[in-house]
C-alpha atoms as a PDB file:
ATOM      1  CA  UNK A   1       7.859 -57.635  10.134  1.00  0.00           C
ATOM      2  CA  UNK A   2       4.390 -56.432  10.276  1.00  0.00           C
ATOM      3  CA  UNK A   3       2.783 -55.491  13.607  1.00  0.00           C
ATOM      4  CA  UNK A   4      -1.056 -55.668  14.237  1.00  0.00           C
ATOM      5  CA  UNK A   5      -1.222 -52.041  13.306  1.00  0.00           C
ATOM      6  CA  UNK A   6      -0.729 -52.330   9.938  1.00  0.00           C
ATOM      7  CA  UNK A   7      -1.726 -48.801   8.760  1.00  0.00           C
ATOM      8  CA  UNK A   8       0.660 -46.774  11.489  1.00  0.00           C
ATOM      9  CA  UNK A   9      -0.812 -43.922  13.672  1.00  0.00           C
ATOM     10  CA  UNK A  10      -0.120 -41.022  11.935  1.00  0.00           C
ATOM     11  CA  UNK A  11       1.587 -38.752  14.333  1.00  0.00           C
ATOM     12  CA  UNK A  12      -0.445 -35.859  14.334  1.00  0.00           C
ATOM     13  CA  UNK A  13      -0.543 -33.820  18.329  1.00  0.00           C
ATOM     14  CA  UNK A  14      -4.261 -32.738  17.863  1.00  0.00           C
ATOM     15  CA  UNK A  15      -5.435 -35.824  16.929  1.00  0.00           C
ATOM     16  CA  UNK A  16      -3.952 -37.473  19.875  1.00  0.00           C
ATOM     17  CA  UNK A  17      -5.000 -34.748  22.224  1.00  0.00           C
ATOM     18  CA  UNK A  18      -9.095 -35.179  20.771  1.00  0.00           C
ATOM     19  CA  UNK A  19      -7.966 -38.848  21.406  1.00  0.00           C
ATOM     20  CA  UNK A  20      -7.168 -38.901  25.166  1.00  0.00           C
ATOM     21  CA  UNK A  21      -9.966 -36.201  25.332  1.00  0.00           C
ATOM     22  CA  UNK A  22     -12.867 -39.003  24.517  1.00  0.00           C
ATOM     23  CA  UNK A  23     -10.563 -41.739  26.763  1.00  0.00           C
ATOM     24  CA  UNK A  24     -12.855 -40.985  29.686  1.00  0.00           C
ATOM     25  CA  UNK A  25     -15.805 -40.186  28.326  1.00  0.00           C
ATOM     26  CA  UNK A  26     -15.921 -43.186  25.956  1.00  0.00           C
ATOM     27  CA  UNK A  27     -15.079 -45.185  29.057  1.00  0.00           C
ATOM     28  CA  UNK A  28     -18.061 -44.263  30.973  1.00  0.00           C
ATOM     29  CA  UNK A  29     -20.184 -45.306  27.773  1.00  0.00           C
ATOM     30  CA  UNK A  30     -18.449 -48.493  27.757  1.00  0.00           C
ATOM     31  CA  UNK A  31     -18.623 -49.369  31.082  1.00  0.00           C
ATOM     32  CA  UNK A  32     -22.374 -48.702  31.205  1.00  0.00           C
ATOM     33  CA  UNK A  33     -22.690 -50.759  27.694  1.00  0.00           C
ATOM     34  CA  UNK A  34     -20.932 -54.183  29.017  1.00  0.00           C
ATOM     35  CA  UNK A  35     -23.161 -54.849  31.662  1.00  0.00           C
ATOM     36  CA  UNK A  36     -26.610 -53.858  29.699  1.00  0.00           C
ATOM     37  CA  UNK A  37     -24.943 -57.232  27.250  1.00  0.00           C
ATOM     38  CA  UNK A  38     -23.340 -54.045  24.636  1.00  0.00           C
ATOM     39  CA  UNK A  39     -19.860 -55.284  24.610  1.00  0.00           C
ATOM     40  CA  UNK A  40     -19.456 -55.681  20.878  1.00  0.00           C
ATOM     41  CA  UNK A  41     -21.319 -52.038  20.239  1.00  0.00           C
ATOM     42  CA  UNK A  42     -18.595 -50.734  22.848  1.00  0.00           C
ATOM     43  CA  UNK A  43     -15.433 -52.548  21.623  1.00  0.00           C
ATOM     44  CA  UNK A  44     -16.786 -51.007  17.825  1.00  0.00           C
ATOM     45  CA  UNK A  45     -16.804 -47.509  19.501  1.00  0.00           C
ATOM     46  CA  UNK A  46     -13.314 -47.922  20.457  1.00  0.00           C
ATOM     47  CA  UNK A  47     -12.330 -49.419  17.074  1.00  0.00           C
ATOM     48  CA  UNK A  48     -13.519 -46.397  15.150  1.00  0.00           C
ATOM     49  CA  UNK A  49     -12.088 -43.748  17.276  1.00  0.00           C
ATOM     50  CA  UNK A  50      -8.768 -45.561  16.994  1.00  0.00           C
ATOM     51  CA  UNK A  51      -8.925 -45.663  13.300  1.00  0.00           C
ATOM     52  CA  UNK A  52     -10.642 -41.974  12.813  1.00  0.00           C
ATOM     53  CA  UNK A  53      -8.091 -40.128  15.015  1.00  0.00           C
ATOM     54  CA  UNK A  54      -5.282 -41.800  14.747  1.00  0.00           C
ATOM     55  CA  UNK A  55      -5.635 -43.963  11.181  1.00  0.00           C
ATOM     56  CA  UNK A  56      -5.072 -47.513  12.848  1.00  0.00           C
ATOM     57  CA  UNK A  57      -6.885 -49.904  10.857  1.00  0.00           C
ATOM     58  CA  UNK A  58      -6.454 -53.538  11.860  1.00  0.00           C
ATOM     59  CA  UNK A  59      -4.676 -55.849   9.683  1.00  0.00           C
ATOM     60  CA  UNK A  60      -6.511 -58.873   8.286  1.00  0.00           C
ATOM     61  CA  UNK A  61      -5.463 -62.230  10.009  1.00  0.00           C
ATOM     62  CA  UNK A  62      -6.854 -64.855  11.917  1.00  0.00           C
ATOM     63  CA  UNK A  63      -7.950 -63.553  15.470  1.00  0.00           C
ATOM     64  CA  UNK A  64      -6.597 -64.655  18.756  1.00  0.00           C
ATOM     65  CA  UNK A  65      -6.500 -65.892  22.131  1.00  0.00           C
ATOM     66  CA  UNK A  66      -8.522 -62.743  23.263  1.00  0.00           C
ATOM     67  CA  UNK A  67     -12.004 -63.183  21.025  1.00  0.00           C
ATOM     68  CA  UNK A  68     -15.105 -65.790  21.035  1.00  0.00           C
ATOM     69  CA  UNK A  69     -15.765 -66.501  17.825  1.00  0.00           C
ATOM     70  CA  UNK A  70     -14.068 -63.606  16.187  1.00  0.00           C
ATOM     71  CA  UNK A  71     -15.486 -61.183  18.477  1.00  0.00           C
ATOM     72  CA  UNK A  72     -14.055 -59.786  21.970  1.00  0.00           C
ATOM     73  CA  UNK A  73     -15.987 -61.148  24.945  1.00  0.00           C
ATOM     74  CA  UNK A  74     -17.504 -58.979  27.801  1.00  0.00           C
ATOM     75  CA  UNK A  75     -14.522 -60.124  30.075  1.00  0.00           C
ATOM     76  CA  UNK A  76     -12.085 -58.557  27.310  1.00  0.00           C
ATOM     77  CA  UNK A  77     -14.384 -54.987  26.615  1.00  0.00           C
ATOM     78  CA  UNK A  78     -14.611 -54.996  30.363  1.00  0.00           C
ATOM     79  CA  UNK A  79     -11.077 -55.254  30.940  1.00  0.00           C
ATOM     80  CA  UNK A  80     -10.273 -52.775  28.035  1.00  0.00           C
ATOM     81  CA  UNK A  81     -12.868 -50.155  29.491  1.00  0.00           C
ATOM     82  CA  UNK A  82     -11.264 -50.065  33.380  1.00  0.00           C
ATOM     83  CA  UNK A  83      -7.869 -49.722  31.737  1.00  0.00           C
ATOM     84  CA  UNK A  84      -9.392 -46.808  29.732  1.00  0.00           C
ATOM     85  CA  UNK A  85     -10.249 -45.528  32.631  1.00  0.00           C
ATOM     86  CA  UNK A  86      -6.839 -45.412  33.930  1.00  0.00           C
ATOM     87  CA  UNK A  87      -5.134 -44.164  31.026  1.00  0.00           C
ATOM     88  CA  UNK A  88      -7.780 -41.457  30.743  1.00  0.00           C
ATOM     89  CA  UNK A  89      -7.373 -40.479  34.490  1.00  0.00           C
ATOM     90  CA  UNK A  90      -3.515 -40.609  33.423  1.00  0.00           C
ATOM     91  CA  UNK A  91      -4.486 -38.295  30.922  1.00  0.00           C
ATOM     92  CA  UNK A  92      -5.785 -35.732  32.716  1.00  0.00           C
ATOM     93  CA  UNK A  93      -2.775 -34.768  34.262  1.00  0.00           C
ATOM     94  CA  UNK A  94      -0.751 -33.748  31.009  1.00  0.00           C
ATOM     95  CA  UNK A  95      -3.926 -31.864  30.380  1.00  0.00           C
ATOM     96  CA  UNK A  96      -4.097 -29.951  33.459  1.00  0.00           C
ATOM     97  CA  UNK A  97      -0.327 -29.044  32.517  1.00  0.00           C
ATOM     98  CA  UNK A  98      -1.457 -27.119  29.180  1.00  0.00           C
ATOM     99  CA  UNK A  99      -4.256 -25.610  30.903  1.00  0.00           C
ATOM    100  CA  UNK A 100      -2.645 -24.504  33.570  1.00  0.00           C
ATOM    101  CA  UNK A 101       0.296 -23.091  30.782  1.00  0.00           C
ATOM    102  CA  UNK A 102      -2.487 -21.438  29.042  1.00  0.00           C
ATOM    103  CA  UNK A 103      -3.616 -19.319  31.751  1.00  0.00           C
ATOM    104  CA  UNK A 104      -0.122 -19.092  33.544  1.00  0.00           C
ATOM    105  CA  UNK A 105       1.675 -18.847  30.408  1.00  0.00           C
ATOM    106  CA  UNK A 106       0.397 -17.417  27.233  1.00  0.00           C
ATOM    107  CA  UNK A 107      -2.494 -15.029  29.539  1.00  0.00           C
ATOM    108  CA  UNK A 108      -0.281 -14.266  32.393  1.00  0.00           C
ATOM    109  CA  UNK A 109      -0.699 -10.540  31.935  1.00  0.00           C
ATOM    110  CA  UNK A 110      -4.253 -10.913  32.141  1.00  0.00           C
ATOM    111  CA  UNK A 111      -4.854 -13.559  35.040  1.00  0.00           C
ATOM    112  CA  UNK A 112      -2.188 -11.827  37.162  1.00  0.00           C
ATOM    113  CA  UNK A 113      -2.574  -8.239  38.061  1.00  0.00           C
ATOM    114  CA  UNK A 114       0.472  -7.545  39.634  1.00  0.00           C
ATOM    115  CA  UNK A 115       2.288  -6.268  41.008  1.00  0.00           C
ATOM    116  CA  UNK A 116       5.238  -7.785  39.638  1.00  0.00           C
ATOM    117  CA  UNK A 117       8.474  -6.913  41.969  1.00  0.00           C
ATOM    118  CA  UNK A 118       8.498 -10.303  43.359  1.00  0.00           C
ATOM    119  CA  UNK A 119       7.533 -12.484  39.818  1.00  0.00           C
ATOM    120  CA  UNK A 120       9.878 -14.310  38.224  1.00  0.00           C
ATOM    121  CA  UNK A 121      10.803 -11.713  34.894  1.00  0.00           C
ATOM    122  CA  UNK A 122       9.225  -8.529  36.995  1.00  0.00           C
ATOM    123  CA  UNK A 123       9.077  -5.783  38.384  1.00  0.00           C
ATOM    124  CA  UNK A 124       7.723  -5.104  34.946  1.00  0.00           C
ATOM    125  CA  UNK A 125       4.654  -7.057  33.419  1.00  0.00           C
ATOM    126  CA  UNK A 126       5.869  -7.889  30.304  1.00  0.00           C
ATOM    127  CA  UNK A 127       9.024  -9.306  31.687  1.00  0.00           C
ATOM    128  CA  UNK A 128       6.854 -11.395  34.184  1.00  0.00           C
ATOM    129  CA  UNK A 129       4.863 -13.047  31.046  1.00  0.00           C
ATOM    130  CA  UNK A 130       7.540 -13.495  28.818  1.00  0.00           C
ATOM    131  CA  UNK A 131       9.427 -15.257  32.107  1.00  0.00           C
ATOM    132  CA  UNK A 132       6.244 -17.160  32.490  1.00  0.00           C
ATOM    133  CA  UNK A 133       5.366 -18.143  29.298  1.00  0.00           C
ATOM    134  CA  UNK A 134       9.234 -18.947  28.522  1.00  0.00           C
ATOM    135  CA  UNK A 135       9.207 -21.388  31.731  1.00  0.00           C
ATOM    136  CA  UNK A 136       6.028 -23.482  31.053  1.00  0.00           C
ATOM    137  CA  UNK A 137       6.824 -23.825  27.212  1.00  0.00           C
ATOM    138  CA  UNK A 138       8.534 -26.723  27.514  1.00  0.00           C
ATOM    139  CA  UNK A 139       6.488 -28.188  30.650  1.00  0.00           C
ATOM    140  CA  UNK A 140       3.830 -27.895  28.116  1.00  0.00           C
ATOM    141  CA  UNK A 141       5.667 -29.213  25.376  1.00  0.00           C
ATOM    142  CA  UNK A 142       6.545 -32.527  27.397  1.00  0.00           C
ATOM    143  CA  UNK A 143       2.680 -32.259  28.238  1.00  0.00           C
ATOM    144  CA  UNK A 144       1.827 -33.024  24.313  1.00  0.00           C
ATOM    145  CA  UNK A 145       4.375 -35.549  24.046  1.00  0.00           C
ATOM    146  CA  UNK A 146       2.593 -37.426  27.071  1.00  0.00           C
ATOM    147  CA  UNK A 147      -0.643 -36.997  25.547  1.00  0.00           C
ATOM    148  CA  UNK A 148       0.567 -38.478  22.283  1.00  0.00           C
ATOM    149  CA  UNK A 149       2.125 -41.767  23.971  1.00  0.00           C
ATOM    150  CA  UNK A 150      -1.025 -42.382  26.088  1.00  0.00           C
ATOM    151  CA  UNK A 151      -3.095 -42.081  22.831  1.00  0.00           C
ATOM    152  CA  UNK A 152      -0.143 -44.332  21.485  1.00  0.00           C
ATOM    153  CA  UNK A 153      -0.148 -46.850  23.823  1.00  0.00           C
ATOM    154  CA  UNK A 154      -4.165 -47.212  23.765  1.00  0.00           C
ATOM    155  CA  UNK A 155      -4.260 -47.201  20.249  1.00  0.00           C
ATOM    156  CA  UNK A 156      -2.126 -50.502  20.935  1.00  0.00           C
ATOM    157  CA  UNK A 157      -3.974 -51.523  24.011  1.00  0.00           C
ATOM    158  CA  UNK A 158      -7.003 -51.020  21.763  1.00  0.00           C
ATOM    159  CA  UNK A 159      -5.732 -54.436  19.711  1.00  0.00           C
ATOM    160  CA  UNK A 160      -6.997 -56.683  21.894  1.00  0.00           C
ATOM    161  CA  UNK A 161     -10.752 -55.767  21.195  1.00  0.00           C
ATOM    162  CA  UNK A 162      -9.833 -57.271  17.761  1.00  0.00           C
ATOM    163  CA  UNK A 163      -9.159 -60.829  19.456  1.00  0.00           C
ATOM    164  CA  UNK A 164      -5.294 -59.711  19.497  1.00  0.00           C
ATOM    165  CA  UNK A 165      -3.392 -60.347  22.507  1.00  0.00           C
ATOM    166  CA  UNK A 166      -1.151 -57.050  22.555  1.00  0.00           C
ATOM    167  CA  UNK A 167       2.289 -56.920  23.253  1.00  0.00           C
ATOM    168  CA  UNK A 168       3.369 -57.424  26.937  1.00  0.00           C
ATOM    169  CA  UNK A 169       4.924 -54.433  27.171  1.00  0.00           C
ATOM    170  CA  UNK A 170       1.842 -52.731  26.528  1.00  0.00           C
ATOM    171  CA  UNK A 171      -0.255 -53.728  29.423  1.00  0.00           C
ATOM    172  CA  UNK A 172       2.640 -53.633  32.095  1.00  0.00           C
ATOM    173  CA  UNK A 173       2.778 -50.012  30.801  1.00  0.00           C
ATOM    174  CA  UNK A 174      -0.574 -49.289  31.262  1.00  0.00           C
ATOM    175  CA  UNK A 175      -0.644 -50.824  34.764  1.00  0.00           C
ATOM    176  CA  UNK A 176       2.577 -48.971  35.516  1.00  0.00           C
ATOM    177  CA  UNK A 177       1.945 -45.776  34.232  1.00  0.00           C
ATOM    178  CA  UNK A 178      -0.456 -44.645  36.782  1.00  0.00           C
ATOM    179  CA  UNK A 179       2.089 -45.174  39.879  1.00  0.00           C
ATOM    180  CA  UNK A 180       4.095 -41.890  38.809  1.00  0.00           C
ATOM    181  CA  UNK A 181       0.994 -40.067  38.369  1.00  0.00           C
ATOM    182  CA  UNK A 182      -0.300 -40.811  41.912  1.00  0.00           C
ATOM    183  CA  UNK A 183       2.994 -39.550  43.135  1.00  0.00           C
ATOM    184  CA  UNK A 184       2.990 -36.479  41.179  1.00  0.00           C
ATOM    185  CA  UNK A 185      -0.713 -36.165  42.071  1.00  0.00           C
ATOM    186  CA  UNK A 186       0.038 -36.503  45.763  1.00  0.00           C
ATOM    187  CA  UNK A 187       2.825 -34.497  45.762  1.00  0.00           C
ATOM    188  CA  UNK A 188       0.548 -31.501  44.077  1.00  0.00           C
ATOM    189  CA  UNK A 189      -1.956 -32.096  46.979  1.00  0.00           C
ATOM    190  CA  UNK A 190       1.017 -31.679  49.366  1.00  0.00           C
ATOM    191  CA  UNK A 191       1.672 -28.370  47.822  1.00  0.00           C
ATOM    192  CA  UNK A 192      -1.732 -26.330  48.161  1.00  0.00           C
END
């Protein structure tokens, strides 16, 4: 059975992470293009960093419930754009993860001047970083593998500015998605 998708996103971590990188700013573009009547410029943006990034290319058929006359209305682009939004606000939550692994991590030596007795791995500093950098590996790696569904599940979400109605599991996903992240979010504030 084919799927809208009908070349596949290719898998590739760095593409998805350049992916959720533009989510956001492509979304403010977008949501200052619908109302100035550039809805179909914006939903082409979208189309073409779907299909750059990640290689989804739609496949040819007849377009549905979601276009006016083969083309997605402003309700639709609108609609796609706040969702963006979301999913890039999602987004920046895995991404605060690598950069906080990055300088807590992989730099730890140099961020953190000791002394060490109390660090997890001390009292010596290269038992500190190793402790550090072994410890948000695979935070980090669970990081990327959020980054690549969110570019996943946009990619899909992205169908409907094709005049596709995407599958329902894809928008109650999308609207879903952001309850853990408020949690987490909260829970962070909580902690400073």
């Amino acid at each position: 059975m084919t799927t809208s998708l009908e070349t596949r996103p290719r898998p590739r971590l760095g593409r998805s992470l350049l992916y959720c990188a533009a989510l956001l700013p492509l979304t403010a573009a977008s949501l200052f293009a619908v109302p100035v009547g550039r809805a179909r410029v914006a939903a082409g943006w979208w189309l073409r960093l779907r299909a750059r990034l990640l290689g989804a290319a739609e496949a040819p058929g007849r377009p549905g419930a979601f276009a006016v006359g083969g083309r997605p209305g402003v309700f639709v682009v609108a609609g796609h754009a706040v969702l963006s939004l979301v999913l890039g606000a999602v987004a920046l939550i895995p991404f605060g993860v690598l950069l906080a692994f990055v300088f807590r991590g992989v730099f730890y030596g140099l961020v953190d001047h000791g002394p060490y007795d109390n660090s997890w791995g001390g009292p010596s500093r290269a038992g500190a970083w190793l402790a550090h950098f072994l410890i948000g590996l695979p935070m980090a790696v669970a990081a990327l593998l959020l980054l690549a569904g969110i570019a996943a599940l946009h990619a899909r979400l992205t169908t409907m500015l094709t005049g596709r109605r995407p599958a329902p599991w894809v928008l109650a996903v999308a609207l879903v998605l952001p309850v853990p992240a408020v949690a987490l979010f909260i829970a962070w504030l909580h902690q400073i």
